[in-house]
C-alpha atoms as a PDB file:
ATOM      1  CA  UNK A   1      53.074-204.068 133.878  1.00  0.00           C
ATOM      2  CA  UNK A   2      53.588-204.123 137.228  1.00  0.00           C
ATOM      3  CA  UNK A   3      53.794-200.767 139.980  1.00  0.00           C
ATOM      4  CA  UNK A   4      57.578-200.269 139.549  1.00  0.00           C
ATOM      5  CA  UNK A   5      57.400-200.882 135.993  1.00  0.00           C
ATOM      6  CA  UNK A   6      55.086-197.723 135.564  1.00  0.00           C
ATOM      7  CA  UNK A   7      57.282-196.027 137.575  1.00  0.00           C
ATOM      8  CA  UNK A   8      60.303-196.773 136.018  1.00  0.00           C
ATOM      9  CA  UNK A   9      59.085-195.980 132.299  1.00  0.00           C
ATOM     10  CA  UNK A  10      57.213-192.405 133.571  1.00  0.00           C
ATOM     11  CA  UNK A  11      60.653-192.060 135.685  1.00  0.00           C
ATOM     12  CA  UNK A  12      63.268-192.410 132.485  1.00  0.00           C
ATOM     13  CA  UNK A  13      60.892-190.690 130.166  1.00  0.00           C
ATOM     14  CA  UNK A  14      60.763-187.538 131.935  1.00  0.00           C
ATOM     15  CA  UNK A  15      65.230-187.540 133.155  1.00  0.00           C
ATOM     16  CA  UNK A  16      65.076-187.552 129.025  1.00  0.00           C
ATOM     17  CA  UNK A  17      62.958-184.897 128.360  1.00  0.00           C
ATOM     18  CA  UNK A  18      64.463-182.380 131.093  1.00  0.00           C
ATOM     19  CA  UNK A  19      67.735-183.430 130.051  1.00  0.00           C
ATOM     20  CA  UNK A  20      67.478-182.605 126.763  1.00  0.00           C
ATOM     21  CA  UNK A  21      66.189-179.547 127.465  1.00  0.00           C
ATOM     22  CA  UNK A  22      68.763-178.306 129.796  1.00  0.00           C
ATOM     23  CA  UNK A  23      71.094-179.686 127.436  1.00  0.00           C
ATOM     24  CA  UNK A  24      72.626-176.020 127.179  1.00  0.00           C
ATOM     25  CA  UNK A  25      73.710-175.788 130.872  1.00  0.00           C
ATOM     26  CA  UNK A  26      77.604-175.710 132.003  1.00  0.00           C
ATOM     27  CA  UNK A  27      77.349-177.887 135.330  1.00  0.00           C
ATOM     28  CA  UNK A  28      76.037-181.225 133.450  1.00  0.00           C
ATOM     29  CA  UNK A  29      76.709-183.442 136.369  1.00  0.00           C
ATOM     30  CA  UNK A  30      75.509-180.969 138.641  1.00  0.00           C
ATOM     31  CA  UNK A  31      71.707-181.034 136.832  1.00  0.00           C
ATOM     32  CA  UNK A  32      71.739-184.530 135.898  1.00  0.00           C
ATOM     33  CA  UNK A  33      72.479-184.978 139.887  1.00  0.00           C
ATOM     34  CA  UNK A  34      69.807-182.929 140.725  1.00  0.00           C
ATOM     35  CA  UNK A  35      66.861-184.257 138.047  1.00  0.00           C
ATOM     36  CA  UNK A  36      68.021-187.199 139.423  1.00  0.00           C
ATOM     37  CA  UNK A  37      67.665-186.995 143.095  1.00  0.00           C
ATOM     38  CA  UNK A  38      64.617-184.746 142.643  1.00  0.00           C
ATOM     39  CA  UNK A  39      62.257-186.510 140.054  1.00  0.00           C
ATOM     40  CA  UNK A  40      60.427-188.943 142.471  1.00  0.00           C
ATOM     41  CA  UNK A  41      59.287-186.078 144.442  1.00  0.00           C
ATOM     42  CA  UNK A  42      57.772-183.844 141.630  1.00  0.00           C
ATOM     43  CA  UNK A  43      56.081-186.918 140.092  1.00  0.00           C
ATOM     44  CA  UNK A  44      54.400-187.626 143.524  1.00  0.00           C
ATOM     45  CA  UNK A  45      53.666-183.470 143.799  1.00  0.00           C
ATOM     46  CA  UNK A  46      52.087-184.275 140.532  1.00  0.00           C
ATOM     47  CA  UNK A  47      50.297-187.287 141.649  1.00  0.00           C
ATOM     48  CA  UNK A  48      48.913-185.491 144.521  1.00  0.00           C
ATOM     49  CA  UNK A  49      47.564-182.929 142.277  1.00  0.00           C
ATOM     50  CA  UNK A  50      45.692-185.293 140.537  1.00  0.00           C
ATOM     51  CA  UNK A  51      44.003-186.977 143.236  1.00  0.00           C
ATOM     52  CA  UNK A  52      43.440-183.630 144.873  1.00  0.00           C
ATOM     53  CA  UNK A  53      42.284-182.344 141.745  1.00  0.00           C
ATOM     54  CA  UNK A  54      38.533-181.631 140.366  1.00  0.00           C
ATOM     55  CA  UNK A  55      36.681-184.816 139.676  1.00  0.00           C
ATOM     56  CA  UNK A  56      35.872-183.911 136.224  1.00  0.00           C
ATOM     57  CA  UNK A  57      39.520-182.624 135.116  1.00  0.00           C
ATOM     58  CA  UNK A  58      40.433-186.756 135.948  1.00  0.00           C
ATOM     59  CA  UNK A  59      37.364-188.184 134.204  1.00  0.00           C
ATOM     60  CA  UNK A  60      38.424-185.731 131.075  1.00  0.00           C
ATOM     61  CA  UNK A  61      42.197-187.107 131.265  1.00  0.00           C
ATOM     62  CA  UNK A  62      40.863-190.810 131.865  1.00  0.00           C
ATOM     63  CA  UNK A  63      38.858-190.246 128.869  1.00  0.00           C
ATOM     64  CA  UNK A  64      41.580-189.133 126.462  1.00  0.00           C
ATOM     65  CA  UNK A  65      43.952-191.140 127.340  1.00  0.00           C
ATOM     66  CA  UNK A  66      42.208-194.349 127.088  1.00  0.00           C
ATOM     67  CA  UNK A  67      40.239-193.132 124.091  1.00  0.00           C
ATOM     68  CA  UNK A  68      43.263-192.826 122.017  1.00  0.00           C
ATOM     69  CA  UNK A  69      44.017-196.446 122.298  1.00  0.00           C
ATOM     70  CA  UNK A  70      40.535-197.435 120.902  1.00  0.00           C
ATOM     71  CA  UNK A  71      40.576-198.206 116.795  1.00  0.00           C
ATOM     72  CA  UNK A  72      36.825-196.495 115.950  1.00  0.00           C
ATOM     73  CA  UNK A  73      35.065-193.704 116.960  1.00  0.00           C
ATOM     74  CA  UNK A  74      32.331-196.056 117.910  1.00  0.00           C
ATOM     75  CA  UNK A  75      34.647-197.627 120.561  1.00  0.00           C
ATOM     76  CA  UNK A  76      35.699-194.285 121.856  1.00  0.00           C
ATOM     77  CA  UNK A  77      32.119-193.365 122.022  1.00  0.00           C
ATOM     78  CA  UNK A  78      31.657-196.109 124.348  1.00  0.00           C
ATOM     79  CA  UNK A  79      34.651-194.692 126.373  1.00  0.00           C
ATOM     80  CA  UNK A  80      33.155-191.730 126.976  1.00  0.00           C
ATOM     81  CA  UNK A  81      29.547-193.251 127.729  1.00  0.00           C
ATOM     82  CA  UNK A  82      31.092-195.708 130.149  1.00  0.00           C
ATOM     83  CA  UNK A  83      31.908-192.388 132.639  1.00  0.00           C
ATOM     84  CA  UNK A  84      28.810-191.838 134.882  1.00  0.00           C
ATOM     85  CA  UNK A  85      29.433-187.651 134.554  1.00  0.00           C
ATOM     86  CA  UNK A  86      29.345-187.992 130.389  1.00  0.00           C
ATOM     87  CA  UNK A  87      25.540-189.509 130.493  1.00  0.00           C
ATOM     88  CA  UNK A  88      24.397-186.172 131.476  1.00  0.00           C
ATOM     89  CA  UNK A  89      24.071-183.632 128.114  1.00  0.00           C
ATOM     90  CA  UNK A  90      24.919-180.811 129.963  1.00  0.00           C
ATOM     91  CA  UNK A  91      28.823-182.814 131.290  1.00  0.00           C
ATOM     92  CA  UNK A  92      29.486-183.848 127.314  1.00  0.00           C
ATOM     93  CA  UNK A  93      29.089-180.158 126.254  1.00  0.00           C
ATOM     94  CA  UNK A  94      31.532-178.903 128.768  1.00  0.00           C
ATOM     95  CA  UNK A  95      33.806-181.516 127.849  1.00  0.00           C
ATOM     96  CA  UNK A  96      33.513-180.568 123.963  1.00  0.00           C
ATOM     97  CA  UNK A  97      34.302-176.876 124.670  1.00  0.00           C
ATOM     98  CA  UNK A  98      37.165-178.454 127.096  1.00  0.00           C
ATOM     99  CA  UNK A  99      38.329-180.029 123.514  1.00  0.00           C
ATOM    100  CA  UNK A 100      37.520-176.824 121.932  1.00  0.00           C
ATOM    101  CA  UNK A 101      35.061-177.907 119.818  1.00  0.00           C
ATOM    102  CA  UNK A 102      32.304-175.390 119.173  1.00  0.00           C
ATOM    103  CA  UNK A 103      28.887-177.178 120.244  1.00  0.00           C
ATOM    104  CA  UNK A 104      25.500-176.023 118.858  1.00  0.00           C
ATOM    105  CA  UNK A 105      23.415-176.632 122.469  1.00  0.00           C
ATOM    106  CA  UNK A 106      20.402-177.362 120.176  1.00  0.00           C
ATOM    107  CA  UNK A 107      22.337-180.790 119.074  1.00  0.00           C
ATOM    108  CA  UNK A 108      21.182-184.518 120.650  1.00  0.00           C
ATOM    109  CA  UNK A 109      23.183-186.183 122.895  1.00  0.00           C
ATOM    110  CA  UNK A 110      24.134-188.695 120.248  1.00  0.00           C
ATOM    111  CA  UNK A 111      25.625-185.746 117.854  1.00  0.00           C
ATOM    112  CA  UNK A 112      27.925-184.290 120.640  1.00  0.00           C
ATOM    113  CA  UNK A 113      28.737-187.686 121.552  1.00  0.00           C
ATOM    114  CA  UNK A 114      29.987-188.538 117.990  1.00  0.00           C
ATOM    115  CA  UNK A 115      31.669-185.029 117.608  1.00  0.00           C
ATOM    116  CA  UNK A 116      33.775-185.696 120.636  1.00  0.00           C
ATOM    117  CA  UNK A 117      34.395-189.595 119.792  1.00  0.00           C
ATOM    118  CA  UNK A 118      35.463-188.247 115.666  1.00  0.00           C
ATOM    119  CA  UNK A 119      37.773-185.341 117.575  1.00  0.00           C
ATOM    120  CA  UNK A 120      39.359-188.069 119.903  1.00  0.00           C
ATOM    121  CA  UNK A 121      39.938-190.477 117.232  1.00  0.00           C
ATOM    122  CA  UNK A 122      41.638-187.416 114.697  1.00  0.00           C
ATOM    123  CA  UNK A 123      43.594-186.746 117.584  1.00  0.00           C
ATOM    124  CA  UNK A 124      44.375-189.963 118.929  1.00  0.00           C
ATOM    125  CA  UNK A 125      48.597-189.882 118.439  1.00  0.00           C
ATOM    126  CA  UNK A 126      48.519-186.535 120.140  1.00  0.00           C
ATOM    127  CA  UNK A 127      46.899-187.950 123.073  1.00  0.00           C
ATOM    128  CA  UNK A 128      48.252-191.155 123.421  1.00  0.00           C
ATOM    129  CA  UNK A 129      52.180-189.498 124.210  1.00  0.00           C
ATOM    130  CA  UNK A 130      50.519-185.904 126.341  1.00  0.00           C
ATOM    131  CA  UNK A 131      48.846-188.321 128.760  1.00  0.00           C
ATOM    132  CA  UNK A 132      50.463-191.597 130.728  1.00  0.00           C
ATOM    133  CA  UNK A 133      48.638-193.823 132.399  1.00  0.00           C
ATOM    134  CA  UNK A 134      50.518-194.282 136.043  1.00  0.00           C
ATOM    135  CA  UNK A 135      48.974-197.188 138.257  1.00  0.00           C
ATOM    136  CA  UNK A 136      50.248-197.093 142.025  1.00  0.00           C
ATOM    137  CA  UNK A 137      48.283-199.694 143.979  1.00  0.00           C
ATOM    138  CA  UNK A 138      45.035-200.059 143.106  1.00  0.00           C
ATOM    139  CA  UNK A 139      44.473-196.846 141.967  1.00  0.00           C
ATOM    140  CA  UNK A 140      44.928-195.409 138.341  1.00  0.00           C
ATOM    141  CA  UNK A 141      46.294-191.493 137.761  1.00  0.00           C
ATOM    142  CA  UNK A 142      47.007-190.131 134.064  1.00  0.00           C
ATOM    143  CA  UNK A 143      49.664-187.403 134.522  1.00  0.00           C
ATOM    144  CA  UNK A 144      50.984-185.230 132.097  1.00  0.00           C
ATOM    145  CA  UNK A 145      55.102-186.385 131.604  1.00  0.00           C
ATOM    146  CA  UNK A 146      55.726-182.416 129.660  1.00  0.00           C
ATOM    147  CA  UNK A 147      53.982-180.930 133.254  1.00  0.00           C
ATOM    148  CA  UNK A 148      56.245-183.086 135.261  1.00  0.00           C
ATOM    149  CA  UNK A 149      58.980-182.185 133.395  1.00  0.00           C
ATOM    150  CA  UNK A 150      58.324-178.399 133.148  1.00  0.00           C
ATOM    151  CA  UNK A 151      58.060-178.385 137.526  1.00  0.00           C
ATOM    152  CA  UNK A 152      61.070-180.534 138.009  1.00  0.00           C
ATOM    153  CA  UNK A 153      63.069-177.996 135.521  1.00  0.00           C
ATOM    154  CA  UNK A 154      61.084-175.074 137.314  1.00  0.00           C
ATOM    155  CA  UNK A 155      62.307-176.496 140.590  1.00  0.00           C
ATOM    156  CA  UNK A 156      65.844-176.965 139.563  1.00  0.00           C
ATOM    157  CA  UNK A 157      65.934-173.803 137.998  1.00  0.00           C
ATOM    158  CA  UNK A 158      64.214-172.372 141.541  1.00  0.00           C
ATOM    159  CA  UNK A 159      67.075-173.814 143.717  1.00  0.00           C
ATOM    160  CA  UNK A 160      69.913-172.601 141.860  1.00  0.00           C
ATOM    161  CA  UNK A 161      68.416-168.987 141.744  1.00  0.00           C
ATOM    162  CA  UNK A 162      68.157-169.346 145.142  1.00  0.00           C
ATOM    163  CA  UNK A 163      71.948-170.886 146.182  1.00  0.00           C
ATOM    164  CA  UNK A 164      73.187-167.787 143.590  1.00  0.00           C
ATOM    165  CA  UNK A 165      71.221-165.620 145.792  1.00  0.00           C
ATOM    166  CA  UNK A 166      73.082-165.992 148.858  1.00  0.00           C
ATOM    167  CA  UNK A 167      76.350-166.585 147.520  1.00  0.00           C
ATOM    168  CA  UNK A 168      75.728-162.772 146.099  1.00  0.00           C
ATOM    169  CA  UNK A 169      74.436-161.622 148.901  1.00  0.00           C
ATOM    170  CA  UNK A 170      77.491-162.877 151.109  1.00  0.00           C
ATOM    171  CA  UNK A 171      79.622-160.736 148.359  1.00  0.00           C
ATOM    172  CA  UNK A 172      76.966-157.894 149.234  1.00  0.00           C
ATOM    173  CA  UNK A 173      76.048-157.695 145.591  1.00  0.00           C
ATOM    174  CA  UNK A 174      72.823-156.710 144.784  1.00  0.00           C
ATOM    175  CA  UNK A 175      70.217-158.800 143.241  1.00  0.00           C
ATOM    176  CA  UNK A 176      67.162-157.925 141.194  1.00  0.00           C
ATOM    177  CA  UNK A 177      63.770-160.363 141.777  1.00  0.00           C
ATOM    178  CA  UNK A 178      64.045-160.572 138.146  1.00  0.00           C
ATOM    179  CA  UNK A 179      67.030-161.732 137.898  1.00  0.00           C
ATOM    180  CA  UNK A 180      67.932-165.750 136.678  1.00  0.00           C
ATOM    181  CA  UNK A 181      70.338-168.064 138.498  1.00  0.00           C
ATOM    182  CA  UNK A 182      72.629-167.587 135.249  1.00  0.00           C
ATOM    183  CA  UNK A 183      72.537-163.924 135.846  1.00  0.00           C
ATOM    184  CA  UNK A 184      73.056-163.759 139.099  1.00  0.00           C
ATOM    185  CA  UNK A 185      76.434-165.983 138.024  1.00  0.00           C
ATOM    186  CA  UNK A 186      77.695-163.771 135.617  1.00  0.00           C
ATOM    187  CA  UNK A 187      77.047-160.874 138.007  1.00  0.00           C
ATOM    188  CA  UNK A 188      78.930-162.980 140.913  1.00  0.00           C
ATOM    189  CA  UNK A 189      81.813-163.596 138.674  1.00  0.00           C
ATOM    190  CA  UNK A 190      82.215-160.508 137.151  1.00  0.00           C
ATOM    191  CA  UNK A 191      82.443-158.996 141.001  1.00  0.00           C
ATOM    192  CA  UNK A 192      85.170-161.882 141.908  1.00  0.00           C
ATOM    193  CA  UNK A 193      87.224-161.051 138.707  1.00  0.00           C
ATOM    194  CA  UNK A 194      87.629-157.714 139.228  1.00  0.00           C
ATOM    195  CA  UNK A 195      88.379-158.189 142.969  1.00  0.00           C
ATOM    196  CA  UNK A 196      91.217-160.310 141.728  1.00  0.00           C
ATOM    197  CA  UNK A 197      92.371-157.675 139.443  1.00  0.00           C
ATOM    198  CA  UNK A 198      92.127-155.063 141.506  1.00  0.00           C
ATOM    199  CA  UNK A 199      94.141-157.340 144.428  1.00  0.00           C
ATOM    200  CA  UNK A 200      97.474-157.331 141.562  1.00  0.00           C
END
């Protein structure tokens, strides 16, 4: 698949997922609009992340997503033994209590290896849709679509809290920090509604 292809199919897959979980919201256009003319930018915050991010956080992504193509827990064993950190004892046991799984530090090499590969492998579907492989260039990043989606919803959700903000503030009403966008709305109309009554 080729750069725009990737970019594309991580693109579409995460305007579905917000979407559907704004599906609630009155100003439909007005979101879609936004998720729209907003996504690029929160998948290259993301993207940034992850190449700012700590070496061994990427080699643990890498690793899961790439193990839960593999058919045996031999070949995902390989997977793991093919990053340079994951030689070292010490880097496997970190990445089993990563996974959660409680490792007995008296254990070989070769038994945390297979614990790991066997927790991959029963895990595999889980893995293969949290974690997509994104290549820009010559360079490879596995993001997390559900993260992506949760910041561009966050940011949408950030922007209209603020534009409800100063529309109450230029109606002197008073705002708590608290306070959500869809608050602040019902506040804002409840304050132009009875300034209409009162008016008759």
């Amino acid at each position: 698949m080729d750069e725009r292809g990737y970019k594309e199919n991580l693109r579409n897959m995460i305007l579905d997922m917000a979407k559907k979980e704004l599906d609630s919201y009155v100003a439909q256009k007005g979101v879609q609009k936004y998720f729209e003319g907003n996504v690029d930018k929160i998948i290259n915050e993301n993207i940034k992340k992850v190449s700012q991010g700590v070496g061994t956080n990427n080699a643990y992504l890498r690793v899961l997503k790439k193990g839960s193509y593999q058919e045996s827990v031999s070949s995902i064993a390989k997977t793991i033994k093919s990053e340079e950190m994951f030689k070292s004892k010490n880097e496997l046991v970190k990445f089993a209590r990563y996974l959660g799984i409680n490792i007995n530090m008296k254990s070989s090499y070769n038994q945390i290896l297979r614990r790991v590969a066997t927790h991959i492998y029963s895990n595999k579907n889980e893995y293969s849709k949290r974690y997509f492989s994104y290549k820009r260039g010559e360079a490879e990043y596995i993001l997390e679509p559900s993260q992506i989606k949760t910041d561009l919803i966050e940011s949408y959700k950030s922007k209209t809290r603020n534009d409800m903000r100063s529309i109450a503030k230029l109606l002197d009403l008073k705002v708590n920090d608290e306070d959500s966008a869809e608050d602040i709305r019902k506040n804002v109309i409840n304050y132009i509604m009875k300034e209409k009554l009162s008016k008759k």
